[in-house]
C-alpha atoms as a PDB file:
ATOM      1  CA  UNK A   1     140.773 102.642 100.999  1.00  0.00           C
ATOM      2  CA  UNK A   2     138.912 100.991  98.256  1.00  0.00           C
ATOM      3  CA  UNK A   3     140.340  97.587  96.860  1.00  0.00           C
ATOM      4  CA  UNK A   4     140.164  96.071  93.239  1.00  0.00           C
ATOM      5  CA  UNK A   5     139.991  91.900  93.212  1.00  0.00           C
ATOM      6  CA  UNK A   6     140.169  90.188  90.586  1.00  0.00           C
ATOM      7  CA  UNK A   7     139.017  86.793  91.297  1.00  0.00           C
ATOM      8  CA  UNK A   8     139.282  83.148  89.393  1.00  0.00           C
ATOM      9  CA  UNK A   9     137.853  80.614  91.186  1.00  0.00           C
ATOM     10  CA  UNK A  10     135.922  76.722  90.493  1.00  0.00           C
ATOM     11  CA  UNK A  11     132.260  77.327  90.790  1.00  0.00           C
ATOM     12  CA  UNK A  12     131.616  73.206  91.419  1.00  0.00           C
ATOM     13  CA  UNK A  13     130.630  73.109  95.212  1.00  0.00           C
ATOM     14  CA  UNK A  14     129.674  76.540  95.603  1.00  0.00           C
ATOM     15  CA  UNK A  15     125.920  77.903  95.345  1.00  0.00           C
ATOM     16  CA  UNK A  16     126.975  80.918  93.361  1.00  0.00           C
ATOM     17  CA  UNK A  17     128.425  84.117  94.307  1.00  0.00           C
ATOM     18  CA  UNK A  18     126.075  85.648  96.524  1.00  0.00           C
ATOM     19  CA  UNK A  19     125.989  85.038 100.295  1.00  0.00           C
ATOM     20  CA  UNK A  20     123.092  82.827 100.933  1.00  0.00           C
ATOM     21  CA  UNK A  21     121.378  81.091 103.836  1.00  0.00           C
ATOM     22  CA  UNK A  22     121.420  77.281 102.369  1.00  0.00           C
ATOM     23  CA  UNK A  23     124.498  76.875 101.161  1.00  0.00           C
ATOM     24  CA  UNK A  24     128.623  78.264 100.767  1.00  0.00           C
ATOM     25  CA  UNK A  25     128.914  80.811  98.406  1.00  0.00           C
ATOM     26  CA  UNK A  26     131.885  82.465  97.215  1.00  0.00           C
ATOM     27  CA  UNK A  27     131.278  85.817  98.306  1.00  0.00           C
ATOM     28  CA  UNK A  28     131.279  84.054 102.180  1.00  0.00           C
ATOM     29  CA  UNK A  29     134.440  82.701 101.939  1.00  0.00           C
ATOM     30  CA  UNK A  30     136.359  85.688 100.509  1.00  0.00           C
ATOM     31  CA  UNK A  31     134.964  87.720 103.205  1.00  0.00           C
ATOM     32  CA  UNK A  32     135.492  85.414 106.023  1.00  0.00           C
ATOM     33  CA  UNK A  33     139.275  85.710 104.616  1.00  0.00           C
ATOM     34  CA  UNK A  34     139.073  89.306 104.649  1.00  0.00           C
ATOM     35  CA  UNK A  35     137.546  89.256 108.442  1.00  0.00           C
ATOM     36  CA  UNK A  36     140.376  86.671 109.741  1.00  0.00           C
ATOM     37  CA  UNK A  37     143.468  89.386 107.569  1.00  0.00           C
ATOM     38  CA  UNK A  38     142.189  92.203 108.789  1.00  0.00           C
ATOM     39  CA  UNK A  39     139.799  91.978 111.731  1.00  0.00           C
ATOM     40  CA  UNK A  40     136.947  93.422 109.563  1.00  0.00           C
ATOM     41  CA  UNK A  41     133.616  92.565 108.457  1.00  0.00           C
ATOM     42  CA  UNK A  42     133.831  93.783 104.949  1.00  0.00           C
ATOM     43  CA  UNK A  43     130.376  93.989 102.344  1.00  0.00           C
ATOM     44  CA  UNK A  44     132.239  92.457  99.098  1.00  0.00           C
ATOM     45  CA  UNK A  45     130.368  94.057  95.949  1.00  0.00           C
ATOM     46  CA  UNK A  46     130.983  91.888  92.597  1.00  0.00           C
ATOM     47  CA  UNK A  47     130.462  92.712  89.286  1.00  0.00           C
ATOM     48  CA  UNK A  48     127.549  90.361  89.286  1.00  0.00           C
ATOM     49  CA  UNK A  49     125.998  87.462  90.995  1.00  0.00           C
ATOM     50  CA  UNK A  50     127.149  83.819  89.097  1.00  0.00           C
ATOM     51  CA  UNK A  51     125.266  81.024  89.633  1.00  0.00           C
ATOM     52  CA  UNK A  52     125.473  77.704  91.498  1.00  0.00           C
ATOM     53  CA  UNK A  53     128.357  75.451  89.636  1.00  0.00           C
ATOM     54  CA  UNK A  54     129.258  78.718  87.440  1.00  0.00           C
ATOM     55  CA  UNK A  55     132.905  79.245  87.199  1.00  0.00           C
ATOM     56  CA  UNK A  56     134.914  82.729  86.911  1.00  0.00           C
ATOM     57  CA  UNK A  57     137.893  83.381  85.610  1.00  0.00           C
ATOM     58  CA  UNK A  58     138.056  86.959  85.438  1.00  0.00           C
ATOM     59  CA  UNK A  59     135.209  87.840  88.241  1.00  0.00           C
ATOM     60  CA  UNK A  60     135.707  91.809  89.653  1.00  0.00           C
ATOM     61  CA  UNK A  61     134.870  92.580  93.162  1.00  0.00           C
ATOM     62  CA  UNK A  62     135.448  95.723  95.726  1.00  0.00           C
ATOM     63  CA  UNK A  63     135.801  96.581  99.253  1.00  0.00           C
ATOM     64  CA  UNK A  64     136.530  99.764 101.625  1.00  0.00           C
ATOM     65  CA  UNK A  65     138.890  98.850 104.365  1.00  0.00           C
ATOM     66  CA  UNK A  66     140.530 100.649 107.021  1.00  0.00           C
ATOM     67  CA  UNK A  67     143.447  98.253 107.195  1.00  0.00           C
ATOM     68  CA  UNK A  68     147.008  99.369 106.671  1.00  0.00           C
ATOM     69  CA  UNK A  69     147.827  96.486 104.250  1.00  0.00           C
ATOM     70  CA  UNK A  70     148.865  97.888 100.753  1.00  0.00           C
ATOM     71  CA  UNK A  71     146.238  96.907  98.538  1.00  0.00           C
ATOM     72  CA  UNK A  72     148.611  94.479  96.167  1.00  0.00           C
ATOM     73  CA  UNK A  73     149.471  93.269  99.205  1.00  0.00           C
ATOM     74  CA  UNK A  74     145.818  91.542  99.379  1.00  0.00           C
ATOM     75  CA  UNK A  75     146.087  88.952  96.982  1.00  0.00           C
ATOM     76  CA  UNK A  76     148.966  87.025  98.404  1.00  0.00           C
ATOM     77  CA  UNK A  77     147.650  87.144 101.934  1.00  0.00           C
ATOM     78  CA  UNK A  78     143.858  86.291 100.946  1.00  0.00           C
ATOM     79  CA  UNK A  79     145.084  83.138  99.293  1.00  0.00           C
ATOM     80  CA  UNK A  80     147.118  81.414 101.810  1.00  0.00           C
ATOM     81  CA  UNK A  81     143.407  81.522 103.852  1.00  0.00           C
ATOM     82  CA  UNK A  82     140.903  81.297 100.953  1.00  0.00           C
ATOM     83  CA  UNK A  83     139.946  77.087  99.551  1.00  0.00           C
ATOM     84  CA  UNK A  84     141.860  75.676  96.601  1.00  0.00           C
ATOM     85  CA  UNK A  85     138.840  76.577  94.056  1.00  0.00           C
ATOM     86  CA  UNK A  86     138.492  79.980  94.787  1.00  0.00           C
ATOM     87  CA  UNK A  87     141.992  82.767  94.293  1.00  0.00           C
ATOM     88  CA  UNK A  88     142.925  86.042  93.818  1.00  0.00           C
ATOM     89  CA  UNK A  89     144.497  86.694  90.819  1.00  0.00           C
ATOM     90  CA  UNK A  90     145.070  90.573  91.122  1.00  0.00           C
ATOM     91  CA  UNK A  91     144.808  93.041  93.827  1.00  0.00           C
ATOM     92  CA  UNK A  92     145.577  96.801  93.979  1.00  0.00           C
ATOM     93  CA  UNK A  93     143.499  99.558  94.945  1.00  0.00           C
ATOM     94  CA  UNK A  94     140.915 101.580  93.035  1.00  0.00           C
ATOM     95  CA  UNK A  95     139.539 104.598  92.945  1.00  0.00           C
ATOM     96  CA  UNK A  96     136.707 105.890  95.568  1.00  0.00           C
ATOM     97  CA  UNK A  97     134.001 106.113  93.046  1.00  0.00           C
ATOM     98  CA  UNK A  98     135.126 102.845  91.352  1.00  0.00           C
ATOM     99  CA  UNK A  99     131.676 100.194  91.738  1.00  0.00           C
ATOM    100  CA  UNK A 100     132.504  96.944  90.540  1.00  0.00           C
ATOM    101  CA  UNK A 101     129.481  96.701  89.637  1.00  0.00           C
ATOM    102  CA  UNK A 102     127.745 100.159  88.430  1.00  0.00           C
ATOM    103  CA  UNK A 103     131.222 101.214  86.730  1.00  0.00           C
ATOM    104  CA  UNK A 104     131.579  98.338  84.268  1.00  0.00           C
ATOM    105  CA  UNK A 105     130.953  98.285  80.686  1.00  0.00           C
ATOM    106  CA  UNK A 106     131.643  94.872  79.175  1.00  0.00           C
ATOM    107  CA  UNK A 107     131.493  91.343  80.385  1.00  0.00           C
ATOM    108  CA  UNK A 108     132.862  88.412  78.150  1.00  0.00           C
ATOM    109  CA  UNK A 109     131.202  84.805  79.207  1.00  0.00           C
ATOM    110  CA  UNK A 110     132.163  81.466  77.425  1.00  0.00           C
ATOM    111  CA  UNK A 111     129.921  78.097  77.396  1.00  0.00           C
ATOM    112  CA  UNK A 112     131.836  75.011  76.262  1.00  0.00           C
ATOM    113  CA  UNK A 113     130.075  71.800  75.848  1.00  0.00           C
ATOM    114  CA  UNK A 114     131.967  68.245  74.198  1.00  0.00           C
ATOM    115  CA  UNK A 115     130.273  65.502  72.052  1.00  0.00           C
ATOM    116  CA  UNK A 116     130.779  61.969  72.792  1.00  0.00           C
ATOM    117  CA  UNK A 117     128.613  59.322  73.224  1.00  0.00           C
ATOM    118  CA  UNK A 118     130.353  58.555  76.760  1.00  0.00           C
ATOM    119  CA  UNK A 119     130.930  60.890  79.701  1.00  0.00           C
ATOM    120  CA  UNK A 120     134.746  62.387  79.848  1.00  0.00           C
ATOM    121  CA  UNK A 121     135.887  62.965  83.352  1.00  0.00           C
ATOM    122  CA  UNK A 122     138.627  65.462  82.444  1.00  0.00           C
ATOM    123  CA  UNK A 123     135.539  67.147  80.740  1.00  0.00           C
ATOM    124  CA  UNK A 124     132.979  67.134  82.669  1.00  0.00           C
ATOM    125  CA  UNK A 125     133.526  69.553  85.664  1.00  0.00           C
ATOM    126  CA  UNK A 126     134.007  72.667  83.100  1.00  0.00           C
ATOM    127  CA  UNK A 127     131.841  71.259  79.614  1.00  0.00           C
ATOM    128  CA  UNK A 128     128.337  70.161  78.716  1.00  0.00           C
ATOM    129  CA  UNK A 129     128.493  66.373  77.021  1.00  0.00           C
ATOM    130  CA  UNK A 130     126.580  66.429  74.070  1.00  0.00           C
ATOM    131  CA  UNK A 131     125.184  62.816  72.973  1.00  0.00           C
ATOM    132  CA  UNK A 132     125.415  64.121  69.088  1.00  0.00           C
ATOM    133  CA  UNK A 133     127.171  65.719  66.687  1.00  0.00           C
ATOM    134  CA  UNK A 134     126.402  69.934  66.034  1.00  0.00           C
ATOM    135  CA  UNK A 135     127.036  72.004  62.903  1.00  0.00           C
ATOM    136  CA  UNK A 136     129.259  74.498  64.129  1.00  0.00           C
ATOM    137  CA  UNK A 137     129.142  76.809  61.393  1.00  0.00           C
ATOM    138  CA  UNK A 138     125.284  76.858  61.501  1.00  0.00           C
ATOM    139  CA  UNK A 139     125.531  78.059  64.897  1.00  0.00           C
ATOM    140  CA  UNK A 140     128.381  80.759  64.529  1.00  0.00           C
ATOM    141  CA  UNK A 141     125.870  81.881  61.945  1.00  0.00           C
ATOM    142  CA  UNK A 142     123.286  81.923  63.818  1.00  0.00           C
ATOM    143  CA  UNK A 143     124.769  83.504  67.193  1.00  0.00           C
ATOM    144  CA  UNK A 144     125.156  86.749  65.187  1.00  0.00           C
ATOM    145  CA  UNK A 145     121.531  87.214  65.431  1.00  0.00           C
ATOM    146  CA  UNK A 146     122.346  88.371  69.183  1.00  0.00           C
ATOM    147  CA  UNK A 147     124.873  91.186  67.689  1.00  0.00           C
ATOM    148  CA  UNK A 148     122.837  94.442  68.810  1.00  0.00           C
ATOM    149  CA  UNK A 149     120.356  95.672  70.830  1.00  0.00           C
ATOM    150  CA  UNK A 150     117.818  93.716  71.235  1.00  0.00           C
ATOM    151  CA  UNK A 151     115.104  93.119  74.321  1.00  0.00           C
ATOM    152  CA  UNK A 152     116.183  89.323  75.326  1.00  0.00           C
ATOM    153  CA  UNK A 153     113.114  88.703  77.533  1.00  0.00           C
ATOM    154  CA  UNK A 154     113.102  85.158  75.621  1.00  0.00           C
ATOM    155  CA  UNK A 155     116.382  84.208  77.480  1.00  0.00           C
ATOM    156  CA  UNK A 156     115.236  85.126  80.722  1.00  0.00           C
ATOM    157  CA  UNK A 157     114.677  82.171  82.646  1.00  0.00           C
ATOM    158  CA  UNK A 158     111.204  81.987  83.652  1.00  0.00           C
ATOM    159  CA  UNK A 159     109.754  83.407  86.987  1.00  0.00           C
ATOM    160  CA  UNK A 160     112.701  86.172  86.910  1.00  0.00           C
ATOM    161  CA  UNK A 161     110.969  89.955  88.215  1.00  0.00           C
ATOM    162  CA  UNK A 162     113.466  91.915  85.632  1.00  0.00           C
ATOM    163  CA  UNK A 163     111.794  95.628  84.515  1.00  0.00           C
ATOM    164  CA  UNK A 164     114.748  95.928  81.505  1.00  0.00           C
ATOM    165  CA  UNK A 165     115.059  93.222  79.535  1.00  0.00           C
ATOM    166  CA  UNK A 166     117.021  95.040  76.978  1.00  0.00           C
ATOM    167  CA  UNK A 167     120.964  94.267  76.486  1.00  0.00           C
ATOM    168  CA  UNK A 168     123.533  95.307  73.782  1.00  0.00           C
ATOM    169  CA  UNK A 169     125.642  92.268  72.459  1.00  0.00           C
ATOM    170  CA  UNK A 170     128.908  93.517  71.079  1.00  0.00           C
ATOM    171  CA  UNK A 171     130.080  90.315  69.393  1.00  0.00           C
ATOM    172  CA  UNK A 172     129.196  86.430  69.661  1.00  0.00           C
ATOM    173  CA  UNK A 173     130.809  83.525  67.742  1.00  0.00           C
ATOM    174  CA  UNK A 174     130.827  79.591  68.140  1.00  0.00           C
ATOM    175  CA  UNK A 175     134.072  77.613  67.050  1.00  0.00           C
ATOM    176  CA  UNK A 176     135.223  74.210  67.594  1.00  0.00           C
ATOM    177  CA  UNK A 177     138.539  72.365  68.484  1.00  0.00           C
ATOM    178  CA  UNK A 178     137.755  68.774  67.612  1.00  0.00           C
ATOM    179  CA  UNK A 179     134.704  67.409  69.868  1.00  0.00           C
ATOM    180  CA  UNK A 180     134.854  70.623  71.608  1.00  0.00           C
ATOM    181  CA  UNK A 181     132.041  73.339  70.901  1.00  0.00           C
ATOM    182  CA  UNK A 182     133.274  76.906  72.554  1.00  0.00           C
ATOM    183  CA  UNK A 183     130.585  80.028  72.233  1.00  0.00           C
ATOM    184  CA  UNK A 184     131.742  83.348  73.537  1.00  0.00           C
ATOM    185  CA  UNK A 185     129.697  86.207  73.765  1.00  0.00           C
ATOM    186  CA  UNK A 186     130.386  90.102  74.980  1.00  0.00           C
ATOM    187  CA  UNK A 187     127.346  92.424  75.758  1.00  0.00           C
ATOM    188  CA  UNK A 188     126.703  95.169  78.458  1.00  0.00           C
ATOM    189  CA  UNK A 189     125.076  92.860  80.467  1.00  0.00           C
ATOM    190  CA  UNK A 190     123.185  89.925  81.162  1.00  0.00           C
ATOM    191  CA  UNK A 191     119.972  88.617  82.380  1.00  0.00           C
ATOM    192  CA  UNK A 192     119.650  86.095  84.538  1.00  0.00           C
ATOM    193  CA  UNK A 193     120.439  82.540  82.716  1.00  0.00           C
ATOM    194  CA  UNK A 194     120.719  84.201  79.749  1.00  0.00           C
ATOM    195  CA  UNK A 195     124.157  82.857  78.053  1.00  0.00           C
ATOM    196  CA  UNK A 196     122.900  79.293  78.989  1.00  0.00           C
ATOM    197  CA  UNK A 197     119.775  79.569  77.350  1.00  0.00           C
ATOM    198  CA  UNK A 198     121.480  81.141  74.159  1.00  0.00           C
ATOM    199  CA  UNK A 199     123.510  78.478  73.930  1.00  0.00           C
ATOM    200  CA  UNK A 200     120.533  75.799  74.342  1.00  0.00           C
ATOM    201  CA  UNK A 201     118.508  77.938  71.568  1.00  0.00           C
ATOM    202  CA  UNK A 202     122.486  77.765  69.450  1.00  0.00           C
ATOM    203  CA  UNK A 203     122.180  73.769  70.292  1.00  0.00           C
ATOM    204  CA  UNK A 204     118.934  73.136  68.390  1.00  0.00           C
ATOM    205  CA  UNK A 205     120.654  75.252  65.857  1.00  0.00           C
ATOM    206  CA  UNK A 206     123.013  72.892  65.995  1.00  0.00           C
ATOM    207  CA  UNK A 207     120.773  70.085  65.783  1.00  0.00           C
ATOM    208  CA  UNK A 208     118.759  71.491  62.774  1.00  0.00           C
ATOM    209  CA  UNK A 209     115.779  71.960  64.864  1.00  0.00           C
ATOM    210  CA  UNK A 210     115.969  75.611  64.313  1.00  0.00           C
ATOM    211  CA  UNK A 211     117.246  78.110  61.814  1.00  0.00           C
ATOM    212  CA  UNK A 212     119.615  81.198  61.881  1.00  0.00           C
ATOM    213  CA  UNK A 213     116.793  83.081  60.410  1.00  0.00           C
ATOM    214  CA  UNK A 214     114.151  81.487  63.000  1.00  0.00           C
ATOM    215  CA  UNK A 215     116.885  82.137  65.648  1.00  0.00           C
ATOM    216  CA  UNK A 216     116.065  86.041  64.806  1.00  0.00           C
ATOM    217  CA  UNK A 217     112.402  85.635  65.010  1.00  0.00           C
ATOM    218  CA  UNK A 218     112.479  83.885  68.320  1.00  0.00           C
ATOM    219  CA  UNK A 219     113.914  87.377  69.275  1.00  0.00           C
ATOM    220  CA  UNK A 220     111.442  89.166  67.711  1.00  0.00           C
ATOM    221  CA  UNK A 221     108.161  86.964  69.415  1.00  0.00           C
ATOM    222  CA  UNK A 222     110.119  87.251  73.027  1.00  0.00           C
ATOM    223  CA  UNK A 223     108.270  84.358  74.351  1.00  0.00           C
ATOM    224  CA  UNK A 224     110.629  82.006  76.300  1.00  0.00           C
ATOM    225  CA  UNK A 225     108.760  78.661  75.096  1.00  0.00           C
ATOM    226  CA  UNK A 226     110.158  79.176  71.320  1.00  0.00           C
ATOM    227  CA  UNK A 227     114.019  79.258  72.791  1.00  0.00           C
ATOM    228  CA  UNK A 228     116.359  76.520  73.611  1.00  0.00           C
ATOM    229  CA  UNK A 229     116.892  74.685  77.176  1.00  0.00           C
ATOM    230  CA  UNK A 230     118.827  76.435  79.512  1.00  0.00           C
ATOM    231  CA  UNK A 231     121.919  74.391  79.100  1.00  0.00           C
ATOM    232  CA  UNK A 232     123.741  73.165  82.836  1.00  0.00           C
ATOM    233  CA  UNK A 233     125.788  75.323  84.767  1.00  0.00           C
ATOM    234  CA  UNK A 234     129.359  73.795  84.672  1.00  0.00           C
ATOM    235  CA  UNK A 235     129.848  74.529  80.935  1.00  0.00           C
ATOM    236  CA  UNK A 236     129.468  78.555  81.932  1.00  0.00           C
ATOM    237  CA  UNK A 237     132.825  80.760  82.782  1.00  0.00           C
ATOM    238  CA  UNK A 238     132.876  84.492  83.379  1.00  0.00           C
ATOM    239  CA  UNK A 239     135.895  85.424  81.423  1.00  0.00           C
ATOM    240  CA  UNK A 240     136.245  88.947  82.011  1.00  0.00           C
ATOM    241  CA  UNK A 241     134.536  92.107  83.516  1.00  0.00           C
ATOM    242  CA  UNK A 242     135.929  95.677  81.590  1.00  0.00           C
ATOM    243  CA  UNK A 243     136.039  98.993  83.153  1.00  0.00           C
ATOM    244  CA  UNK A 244     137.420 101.174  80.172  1.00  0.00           C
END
């Protein structure tokens, strides 16, 4: 039997997804719940790998087992044994050809960041403090520069062995709720710090260092130097993977 998990969990002291050597991961400690539940030493596939600190909301991950547990049956008995930060929020079971990753078509990630000119604790674990004010609706303009096709080698972080570089982006927008700046973006897929670097390159935007129209030619040169910073982890959430 093949299971569906859908998975929210607090990406603060974790070193990503992926099982690692140096450090917990959150791919570790769902399967060490799934060994101790059913005996077996599952391979959990996710949609993708997130980053140390990143948080999920909506992360998708499989597994085959032979156990006789119904497969909605999984969530409620994987989170009496999985930490605090890291739950199942659905379980049922999918088809056999169903990949979590190979079989999905959209994923939706959101960056938040805050301005003040003093830290916020009840920010800081999920936003990026900003020491200045942004123009919003400079940025919102400017994000729609990443609507399309496009090859985004610029926001690759640097050292990264990727052959495609190319990635659809099926809608992007920036709003604000009072000293809170929210970008949300939907493509086919992502490189690898990609989101965080669009949002540093939407920051200078913000800043007036750059221009909507220069925003387009720094797509154009694909050189990573002429982007933004890639912006810190904890303002990054994976909101949801889609199938359909």
């Amino acid at each position: 039997m093949r299971v569906f998990l859908k998975i929210e969990y607090d990406g603060t002291n974790y070193c990503g997804w992926q099982i690692q050597p140096n450090g917990v991961t959150v791919q570790e400690e769902i399967e060490k719940a799934i060994l101790t539940l059913t005996g077996e030493k599952v391979n959990l596939v996710g949609s993708g790998r997130t980053d140390s600190g990143v948080h999920a909301e909506g992360q998708v991950a499989h597994f085959d087992t032979d156990s006789s547990i119904p497969a909605e049956k999984f969530a409620p008995a994987l989170n009496g044994l999985l930490p605090d930060d890291i739950k199942i929020i659905l379980s049922k079971r999918a088809d056999d050809g169903f990949h979590a990753r190979f079989s999905a078509k959209r994923k939706t990630y959101r960056y938040l960041a805050y301005e003040s000119e003093q830290p916020r604790p009840l920010y800081d674990r999920y936003m990026t403090k900003l020491a200045f004010k942004v123009d919003d609706k400079k940025m919102d303009e400017a994000c729609k520069k990443f609507i399309g096709t496009h090859d985004f080698k610029c926001f690759l972080a640097s050292g990264s062995q990727v052959k495609d570089t190319v990635r659809e982006i099926y809608s992007a927008k920036v709003e604000r709720d009072g000293d809170k700046i929210c970008f949300t973006v939907c493509g086919n897929g992502f490189l690898y710090n990609m989101v965080r670097i669009m949002m540093g390159t939407l920051i200078k935007v913000g800043e007036g260092k750059l221009s909507a129209s220069e925003v387009e030619s720094v797509l154009e040169k694909g050189e990573r130097i002429n982007a933004g910073a890639t912006m810190p982890p904890r303002g990054l959430t994976l909101l949801s993977v889609e199938y359909d």
